[in-house]
PDB file of N, CA and C in Angstrom:
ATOM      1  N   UNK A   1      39.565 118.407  -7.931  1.00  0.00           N
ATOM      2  CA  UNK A   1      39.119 119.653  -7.351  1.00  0.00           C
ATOM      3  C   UNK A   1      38.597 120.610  -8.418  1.00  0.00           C
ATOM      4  N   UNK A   2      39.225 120.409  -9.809  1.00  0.00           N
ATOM      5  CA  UNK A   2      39.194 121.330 -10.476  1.00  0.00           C
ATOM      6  C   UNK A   2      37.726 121.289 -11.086  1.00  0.00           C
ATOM      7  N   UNK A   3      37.434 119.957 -10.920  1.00  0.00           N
ATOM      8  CA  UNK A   3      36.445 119.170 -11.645  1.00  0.00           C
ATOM      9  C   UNK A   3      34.998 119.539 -11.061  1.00  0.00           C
ATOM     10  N   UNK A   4      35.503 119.609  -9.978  1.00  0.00           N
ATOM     11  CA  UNK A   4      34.073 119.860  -9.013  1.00  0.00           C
ATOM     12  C   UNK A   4      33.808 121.356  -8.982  1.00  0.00           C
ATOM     13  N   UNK A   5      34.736 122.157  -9.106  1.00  0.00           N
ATOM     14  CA  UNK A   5      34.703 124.039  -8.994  1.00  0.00           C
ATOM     15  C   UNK A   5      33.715 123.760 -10.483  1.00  0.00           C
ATOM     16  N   UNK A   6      34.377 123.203 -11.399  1.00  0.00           N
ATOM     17  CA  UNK A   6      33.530 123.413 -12.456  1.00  0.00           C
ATOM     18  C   UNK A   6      32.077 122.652 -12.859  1.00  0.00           C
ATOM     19  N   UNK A   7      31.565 121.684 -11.966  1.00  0.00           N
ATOM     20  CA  UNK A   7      31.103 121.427 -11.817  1.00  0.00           C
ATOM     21  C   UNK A   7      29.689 121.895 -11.083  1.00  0.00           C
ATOM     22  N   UNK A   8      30.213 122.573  -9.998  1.00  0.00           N
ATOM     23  CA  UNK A   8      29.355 123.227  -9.081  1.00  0.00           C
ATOM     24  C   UNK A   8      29.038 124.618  -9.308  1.00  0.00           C
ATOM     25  N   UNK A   9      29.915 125.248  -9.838  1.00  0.00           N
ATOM     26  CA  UNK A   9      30.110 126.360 -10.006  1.00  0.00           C
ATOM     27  C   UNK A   9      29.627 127.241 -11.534  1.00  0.00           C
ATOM     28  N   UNK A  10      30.450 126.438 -12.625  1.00  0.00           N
ATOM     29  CA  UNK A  10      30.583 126.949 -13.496  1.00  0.00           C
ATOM     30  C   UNK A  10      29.029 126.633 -14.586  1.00  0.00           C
ATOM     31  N   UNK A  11      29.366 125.814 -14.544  1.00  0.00           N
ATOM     32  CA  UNK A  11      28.219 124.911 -15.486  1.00  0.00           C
ATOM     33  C   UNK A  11      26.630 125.589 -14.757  1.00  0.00           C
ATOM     34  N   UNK A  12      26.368 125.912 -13.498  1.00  0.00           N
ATOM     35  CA  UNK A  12      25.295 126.680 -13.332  1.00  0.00           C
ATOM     36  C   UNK A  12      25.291 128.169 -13.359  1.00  0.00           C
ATOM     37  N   UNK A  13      25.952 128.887 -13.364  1.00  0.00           N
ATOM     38  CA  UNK A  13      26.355 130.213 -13.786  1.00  0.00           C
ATOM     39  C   UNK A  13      26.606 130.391 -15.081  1.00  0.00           C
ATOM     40  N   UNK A  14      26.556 129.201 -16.188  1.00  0.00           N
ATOM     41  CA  UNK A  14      26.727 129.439 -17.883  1.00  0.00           C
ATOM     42  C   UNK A  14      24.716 128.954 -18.005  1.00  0.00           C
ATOM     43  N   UNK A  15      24.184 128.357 -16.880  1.00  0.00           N
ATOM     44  CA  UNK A  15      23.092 127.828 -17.534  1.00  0.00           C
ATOM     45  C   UNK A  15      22.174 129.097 -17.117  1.00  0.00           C
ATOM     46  N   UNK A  16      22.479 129.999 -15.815  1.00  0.00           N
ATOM     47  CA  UNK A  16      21.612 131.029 -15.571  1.00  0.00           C
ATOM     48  C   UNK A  16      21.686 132.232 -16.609  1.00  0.00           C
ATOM     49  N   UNK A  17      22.705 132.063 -17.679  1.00  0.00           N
ATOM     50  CA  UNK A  17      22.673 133.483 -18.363  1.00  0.00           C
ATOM     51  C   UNK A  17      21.496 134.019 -19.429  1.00  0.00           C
ATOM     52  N   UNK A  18      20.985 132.651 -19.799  1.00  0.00           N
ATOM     53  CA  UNK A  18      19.838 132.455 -20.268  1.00  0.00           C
ATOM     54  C   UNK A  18      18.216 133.737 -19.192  1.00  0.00           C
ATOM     55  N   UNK A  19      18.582 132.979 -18.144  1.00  0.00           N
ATOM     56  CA  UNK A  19      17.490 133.501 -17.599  1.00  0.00           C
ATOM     57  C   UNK A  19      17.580 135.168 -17.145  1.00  0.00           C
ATOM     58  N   UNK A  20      19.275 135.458 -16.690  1.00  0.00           N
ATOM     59  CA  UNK A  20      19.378 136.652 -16.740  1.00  0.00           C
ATOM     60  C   UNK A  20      19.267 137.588 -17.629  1.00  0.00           C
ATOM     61  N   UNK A  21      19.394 137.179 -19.098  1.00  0.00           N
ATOM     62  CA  UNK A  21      18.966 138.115 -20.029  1.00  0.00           C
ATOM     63  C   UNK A  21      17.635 138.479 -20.478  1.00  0.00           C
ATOM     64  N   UNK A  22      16.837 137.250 -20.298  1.00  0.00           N
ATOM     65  CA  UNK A  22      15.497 137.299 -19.984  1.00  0.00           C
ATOM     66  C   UNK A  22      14.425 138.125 -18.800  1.00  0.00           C
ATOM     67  N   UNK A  23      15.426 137.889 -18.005  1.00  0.00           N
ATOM     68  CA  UNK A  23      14.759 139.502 -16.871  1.00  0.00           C
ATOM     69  C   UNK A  23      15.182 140.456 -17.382  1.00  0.00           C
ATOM     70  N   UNK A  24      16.479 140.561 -17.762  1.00  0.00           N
ATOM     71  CA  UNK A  24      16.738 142.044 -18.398  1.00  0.00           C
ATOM     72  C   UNK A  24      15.859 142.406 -19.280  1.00  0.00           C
ATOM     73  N   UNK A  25      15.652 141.299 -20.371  1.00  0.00           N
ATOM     74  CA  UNK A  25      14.111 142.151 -21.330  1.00  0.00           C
ATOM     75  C   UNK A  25      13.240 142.372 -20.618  1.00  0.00           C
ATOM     76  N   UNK A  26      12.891 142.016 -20.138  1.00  0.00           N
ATOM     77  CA  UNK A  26      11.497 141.834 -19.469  1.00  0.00           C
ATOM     78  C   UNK A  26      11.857 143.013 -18.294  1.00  0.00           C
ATOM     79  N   UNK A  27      12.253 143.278 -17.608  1.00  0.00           N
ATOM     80  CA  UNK A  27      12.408 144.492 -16.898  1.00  0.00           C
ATOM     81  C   UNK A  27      12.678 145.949 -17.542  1.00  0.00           C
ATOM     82  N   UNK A  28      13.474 146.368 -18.092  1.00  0.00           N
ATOM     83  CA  UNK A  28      14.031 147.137 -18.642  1.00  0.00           C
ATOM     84  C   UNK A  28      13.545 146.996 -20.134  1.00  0.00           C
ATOM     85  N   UNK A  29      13.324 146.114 -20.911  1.00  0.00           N
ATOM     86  CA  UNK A  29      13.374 146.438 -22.519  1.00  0.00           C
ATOM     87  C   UNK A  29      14.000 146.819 -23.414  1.00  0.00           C
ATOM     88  N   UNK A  30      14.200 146.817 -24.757  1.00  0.00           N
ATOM     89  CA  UNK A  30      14.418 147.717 -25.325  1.00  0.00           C
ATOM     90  C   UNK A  30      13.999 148.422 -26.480  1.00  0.00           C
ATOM     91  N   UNK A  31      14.594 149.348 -26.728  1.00  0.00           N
ATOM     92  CA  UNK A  31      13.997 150.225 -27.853  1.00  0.00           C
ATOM     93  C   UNK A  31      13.765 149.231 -28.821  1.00  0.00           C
ATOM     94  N   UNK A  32      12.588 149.923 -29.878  1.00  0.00           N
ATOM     95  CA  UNK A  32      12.266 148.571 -31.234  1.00  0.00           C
ATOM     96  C   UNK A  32      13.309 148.168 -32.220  1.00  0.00           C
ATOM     97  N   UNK A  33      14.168 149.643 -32.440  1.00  0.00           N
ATOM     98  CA  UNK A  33      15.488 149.474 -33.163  1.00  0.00           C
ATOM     99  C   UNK A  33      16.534 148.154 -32.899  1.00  0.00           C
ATOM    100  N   UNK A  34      16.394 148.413 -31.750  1.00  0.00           N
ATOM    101  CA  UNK A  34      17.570 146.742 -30.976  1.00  0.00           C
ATOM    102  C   UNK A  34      17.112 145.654 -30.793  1.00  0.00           C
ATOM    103  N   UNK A  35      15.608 145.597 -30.928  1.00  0.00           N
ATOM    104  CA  UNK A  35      15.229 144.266 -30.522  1.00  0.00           C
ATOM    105  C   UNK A  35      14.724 143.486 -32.310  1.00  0.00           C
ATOM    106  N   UNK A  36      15.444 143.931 -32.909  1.00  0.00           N
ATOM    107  CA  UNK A  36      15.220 143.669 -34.982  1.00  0.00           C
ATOM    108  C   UNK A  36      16.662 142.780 -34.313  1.00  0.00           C
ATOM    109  N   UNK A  37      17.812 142.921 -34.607  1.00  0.00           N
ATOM    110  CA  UNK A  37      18.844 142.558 -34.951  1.00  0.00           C
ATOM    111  C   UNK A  37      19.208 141.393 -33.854  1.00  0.00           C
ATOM    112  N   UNK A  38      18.519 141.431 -32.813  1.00  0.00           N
ATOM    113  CA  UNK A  38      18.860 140.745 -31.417  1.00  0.00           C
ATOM    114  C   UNK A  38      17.532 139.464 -31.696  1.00  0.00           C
ATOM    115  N   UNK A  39      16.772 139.864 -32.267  1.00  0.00           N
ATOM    116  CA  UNK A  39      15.780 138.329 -32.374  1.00  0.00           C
ATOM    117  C   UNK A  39      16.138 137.837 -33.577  1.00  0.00           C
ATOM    118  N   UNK A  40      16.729 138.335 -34.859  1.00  0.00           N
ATOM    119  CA  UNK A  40      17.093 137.757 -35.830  1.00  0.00           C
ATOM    120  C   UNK A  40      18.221 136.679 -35.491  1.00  0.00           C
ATOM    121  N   UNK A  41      19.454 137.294 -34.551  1.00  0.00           N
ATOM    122  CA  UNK A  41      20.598 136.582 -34.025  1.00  0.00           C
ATOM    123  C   UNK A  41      19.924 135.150 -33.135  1.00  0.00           C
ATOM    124  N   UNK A  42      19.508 135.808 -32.305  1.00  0.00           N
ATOM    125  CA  UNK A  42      18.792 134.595 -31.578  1.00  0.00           C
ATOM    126  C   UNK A  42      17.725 133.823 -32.511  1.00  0.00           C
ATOM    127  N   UNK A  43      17.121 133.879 -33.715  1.00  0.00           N
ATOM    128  CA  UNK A  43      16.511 133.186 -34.338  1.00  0.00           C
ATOM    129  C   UNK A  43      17.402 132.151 -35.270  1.00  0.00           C
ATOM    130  N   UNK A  44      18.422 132.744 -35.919  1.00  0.00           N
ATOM    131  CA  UNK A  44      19.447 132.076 -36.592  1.00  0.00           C
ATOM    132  C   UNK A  44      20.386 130.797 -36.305  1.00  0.00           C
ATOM    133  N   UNK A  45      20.755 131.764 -34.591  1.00  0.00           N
ATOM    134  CA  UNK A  45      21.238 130.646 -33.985  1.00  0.00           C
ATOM    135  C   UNK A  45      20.440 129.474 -33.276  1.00  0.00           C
ATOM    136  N   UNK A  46      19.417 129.637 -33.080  1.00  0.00           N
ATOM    137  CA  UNK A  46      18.278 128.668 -33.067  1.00  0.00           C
ATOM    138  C   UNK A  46      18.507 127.615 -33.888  1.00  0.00           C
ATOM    139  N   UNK A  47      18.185 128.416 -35.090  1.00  0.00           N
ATOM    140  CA  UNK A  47      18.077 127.332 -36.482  1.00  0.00           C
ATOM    141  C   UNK A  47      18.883 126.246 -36.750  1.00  0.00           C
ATOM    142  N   UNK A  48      20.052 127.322 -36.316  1.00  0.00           N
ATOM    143  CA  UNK A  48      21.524 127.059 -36.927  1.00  0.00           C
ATOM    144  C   UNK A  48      21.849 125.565 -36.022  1.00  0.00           C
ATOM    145  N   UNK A  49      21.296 125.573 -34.532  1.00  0.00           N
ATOM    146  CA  UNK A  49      21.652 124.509 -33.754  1.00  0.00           C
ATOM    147  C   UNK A  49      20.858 123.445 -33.762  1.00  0.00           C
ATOM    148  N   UNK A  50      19.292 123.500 -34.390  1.00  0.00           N
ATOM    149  CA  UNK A  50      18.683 122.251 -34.745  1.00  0.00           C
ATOM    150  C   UNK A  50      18.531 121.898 -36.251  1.00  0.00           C
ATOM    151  N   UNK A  51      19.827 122.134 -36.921  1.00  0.00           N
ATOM    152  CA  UNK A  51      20.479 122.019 -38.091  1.00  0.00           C
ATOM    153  C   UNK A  51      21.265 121.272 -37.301  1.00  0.00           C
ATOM    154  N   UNK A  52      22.357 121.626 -36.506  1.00  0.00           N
ATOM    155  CA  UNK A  52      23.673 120.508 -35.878  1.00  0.00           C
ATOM    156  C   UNK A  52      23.022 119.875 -35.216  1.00  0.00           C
ATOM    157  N   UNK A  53      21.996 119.367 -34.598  1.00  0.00           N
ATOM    158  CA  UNK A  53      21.502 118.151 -34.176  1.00  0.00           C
ATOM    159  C   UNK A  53      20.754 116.945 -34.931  1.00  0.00           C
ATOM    160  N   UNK A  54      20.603 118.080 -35.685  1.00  0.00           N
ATOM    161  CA  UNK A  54      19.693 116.496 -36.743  1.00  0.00           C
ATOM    162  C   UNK A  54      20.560 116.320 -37.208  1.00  0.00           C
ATOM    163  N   UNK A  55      21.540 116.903 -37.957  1.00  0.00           N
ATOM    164  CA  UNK A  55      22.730 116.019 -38.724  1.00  0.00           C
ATOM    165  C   UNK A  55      23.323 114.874 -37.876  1.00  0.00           C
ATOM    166  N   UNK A  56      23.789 115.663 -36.946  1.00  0.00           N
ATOM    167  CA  UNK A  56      24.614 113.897 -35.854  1.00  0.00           C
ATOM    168  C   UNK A  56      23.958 113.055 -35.582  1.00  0.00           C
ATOM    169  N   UNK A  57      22.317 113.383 -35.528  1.00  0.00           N
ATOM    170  CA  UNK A  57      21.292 112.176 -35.384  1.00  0.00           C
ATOM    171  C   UNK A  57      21.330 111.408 -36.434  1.00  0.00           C
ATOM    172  N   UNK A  58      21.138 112.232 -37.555  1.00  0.00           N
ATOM    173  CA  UNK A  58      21.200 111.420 -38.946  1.00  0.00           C
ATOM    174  C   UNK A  58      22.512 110.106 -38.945  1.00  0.00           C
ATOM    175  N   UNK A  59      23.629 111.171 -38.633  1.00  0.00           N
ATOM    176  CA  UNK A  59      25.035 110.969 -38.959  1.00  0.00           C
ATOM    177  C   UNK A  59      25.093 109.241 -37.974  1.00  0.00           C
ATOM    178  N   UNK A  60      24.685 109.407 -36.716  1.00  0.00           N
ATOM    179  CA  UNK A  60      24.838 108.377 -35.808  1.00  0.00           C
ATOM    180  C   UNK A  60      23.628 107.507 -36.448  1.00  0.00           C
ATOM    181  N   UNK A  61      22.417 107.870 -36.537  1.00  0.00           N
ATOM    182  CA  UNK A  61      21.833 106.216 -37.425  1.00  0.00           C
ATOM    183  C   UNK A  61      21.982 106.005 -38.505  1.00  0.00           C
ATOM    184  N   UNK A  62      23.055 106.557 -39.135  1.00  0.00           N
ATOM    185  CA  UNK A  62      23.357 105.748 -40.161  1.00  0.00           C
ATOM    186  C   UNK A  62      24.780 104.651 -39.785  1.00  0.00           C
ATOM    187  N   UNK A  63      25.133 105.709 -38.832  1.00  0.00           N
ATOM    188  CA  UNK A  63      26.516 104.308 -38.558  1.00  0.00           C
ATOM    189  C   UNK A  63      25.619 103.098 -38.126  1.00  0.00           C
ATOM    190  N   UNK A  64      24.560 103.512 -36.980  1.00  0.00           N
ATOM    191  CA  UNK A  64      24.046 102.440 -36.938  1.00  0.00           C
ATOM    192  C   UNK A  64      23.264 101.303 -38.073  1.00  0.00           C
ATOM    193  N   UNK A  65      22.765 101.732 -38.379  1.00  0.00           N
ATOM    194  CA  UNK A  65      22.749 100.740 -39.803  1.00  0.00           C
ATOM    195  C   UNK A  65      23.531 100.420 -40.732  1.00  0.00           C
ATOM    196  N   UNK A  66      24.874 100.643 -40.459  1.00  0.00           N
ATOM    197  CA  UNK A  66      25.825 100.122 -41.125  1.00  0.00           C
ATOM    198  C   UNK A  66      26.500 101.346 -42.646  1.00  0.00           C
ATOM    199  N   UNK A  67      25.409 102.495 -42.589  1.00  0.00           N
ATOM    200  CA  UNK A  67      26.147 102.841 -43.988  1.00  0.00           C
ATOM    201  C   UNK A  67      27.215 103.912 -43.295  1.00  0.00           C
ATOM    202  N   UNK A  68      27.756 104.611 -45.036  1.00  0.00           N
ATOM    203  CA  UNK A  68      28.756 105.390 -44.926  1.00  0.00           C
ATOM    204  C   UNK A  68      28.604 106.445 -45.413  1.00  0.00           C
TER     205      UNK A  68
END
């Protein structure tokens, strides 16, 4: 039961927050002062996460080819 609340529920309400913050810019805006520190964050963490994907890619073909 628990599986499916989170299933149905949760996992699409963590994937819409994306889009809700995105109307919020886009409707409302903000001042130029806030939008420096808020695209740097969101640029970083960008980075920062196709940094942790190529590593485990790396990391997994190399198990596959056997090294260490």
């Amino acid at each position: 039961m628990l599986n499916a609340l989170v299933e149905n529920l949760v996992r699409p309400l963590v994937a819409r927050v994306g889009t809700a913050a995105a109307a919020v810019l886009l409707t409302y805006g903000f001042e130029s002062q806030l939008v420096e520190p808020f695209v740097n964050t969101v640029g970083a963490g960008l980075l920062l996460g196709v940094d942790l994907l190529l590593s485990r890619y790396y990391r997994k073909l190399a198990v596959k080819r056997g090294e260490s």
